[in-house]
Protein backbone atom coordinates (compact mmCIF):
# COMPACT_ATOMS: atom_id res chain seq x y z
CA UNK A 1 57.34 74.43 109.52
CA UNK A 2 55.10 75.59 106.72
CA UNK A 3 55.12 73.85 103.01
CA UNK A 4 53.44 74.63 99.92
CA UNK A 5 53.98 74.50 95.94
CA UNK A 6 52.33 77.00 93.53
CA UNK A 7 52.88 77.04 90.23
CA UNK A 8 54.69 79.06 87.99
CA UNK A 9 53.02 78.65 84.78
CA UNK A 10 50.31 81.03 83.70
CA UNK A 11 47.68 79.27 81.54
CA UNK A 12 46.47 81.76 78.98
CA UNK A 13 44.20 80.67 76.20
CA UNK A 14 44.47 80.85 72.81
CA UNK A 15 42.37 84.14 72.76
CA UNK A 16 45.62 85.72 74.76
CA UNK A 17 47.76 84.88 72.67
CA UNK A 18 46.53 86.14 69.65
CA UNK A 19 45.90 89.50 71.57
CA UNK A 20 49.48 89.48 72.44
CA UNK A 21 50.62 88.65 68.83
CA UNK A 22 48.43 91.89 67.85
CA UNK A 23 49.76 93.89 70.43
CA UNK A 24 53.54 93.33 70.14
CA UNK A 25 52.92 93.20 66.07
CA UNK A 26 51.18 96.79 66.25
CA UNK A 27 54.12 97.86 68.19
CA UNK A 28 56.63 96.37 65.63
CA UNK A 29 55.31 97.74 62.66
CA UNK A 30 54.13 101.60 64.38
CA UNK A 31 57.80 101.39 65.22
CA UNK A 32 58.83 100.42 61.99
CA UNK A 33 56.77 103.09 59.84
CA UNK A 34 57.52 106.18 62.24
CA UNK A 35 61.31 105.32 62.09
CA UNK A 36 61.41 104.48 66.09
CA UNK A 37 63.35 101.24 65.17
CA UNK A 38 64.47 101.04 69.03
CA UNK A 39 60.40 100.62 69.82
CA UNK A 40 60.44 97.67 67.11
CA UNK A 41 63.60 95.80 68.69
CA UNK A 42 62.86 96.99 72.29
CA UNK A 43 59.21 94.97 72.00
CA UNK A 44 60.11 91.94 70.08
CA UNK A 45 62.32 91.36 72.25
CA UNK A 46 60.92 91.28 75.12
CA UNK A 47 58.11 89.09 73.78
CA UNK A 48 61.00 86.68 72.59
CA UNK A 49 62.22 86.82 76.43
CA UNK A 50 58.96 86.13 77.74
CA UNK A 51 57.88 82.96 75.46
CA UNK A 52 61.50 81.75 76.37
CA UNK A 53 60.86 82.16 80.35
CA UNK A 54 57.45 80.48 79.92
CA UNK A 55 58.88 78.21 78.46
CA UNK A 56 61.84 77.03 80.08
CA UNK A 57 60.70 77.88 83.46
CA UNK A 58 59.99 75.88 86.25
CA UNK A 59 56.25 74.79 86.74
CA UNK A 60 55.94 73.63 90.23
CA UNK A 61 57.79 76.24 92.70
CA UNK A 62 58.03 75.17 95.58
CA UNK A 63 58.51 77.35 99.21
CA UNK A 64 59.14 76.38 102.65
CA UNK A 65 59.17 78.91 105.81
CA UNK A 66 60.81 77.86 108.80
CA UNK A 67 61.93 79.73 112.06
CA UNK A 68 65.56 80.93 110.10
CA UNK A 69 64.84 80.47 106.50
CA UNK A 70 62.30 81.32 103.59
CA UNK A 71 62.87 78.84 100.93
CA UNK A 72 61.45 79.92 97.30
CA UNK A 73 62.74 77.27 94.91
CA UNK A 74 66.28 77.16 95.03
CA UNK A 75 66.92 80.61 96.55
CA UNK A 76 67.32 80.82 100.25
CA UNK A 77 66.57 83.90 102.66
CA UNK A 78 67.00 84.03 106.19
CA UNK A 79 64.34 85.72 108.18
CA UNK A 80 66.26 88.21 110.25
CA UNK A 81 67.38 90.16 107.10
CA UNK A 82 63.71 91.30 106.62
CA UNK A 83 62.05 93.56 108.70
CA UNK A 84 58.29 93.61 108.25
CA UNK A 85 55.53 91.10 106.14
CA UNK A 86 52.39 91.50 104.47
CA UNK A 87 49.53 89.98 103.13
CA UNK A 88 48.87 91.37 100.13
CA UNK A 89 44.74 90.75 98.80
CA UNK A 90 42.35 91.07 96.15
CA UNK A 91 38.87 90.64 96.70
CA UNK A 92 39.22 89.68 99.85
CA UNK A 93 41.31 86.43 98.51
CA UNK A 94 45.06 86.83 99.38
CA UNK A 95 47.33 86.56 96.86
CA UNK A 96 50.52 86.99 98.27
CA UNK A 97 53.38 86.78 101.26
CA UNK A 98 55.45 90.38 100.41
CA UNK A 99 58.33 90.17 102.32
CA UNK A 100 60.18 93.90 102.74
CA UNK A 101 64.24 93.14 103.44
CA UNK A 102 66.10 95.21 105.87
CA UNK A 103 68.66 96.12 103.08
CA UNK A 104 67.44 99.84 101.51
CA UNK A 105 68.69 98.64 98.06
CA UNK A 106 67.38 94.90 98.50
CA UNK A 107 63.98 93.50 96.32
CA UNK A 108 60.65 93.00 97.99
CA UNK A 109 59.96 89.19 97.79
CA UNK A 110 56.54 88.17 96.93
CA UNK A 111 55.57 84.66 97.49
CA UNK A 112 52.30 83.56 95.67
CA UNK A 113 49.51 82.07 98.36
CA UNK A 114 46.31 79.81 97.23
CA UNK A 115 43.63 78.16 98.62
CA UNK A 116 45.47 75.08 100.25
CA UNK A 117 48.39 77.61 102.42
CA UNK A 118 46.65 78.26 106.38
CA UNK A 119 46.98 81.96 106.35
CA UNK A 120 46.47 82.41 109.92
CA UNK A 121 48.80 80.39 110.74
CA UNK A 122 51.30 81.57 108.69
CA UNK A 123 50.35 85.04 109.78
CA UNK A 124 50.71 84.10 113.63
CA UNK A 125 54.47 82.48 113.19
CA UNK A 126 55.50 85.20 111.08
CA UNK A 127 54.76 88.11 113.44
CA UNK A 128 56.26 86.52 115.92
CA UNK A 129 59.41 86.80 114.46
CA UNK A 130 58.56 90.14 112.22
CA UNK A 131 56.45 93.27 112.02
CA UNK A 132 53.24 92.69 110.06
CA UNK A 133 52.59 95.92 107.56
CA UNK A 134 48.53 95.99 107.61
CA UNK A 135 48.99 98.99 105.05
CA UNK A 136 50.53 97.37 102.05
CA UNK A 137 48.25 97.10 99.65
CA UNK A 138 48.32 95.70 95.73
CA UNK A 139 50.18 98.20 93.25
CA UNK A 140 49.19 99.21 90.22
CA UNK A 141 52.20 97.18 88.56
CA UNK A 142 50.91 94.56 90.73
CA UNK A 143 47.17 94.53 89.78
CA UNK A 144 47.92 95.22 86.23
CA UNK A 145 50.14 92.10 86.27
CA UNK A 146 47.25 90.24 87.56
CA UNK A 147 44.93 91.72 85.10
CA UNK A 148 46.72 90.39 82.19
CA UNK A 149 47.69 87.03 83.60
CA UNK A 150 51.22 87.78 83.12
């Protein structure tokens, strides 16, 4: 029923990496000279993780909705086991499908929009077959995300 690709790749320039280098170097070495060794390990490795996900990541993602199945990539969701939807903006541009599962325990599942996805129509199938949450708004996690391209 409804199509698109986004991509998965964040293109930072070289100005963010070198901020990142500074940051998770700081980190390393304030870890190292107050003897909080776990700080040191803790945040090179998770800047290890994240240059290997970039890395070997897939760049074109693509998602297909349907009457019985959201589609993100190669993971596969069927409708009924989520109870309400949201468009989530910024600006007044949206940014993303959130999908809220039925499950208490269960993740949200945020599906990146852009320019080329017909919202309304989207909008129209999808509360026809779910509650649409008007309230939900963009997090803090969410907009700091955002904020540093991440």
């Amino acid at each position: 029923m409804f199509f698109w690709d986004f991509s998965a790749k964040k293109e930072h320039t070289a100005s963010w990496y070198l901020i990142a280098l500074g940051v998770v170097a700081t980190l390393v070495i304030y870890g190292i000279t107050q003897g909080l060794y776990l700080l040191s390990i803790v945040s090179f490795l998770f800047a290890w993780v994240y240059i290997l996900m970039e890395n070997n990541g897939k760049h074109e993602v693509k998602v297909q909705i349907n009457e019985s199945i959201i589609r993100v990539a190669d993971s596969v969701y069927e409708i009924k086991s989520f109870e309400k939807f949201s468009v989530i903006t910024a600006n007044g541009m949206p940014l993303y499908l959130r999908f809220f599962p039925k499950k208490r325990f269960s993740p949200i599942l945020d599906i990146p929009l852009h320019e080329s996805v017909p919202i309304a129509e989207v909008r129209e199938f999808l509360i026809a077959n779910m509650e649409e949450d008007t309230t939900a708004t963009l997090t803090n996690s969410d907009a700091l995300i955002h904020a540093m391209r991440l």
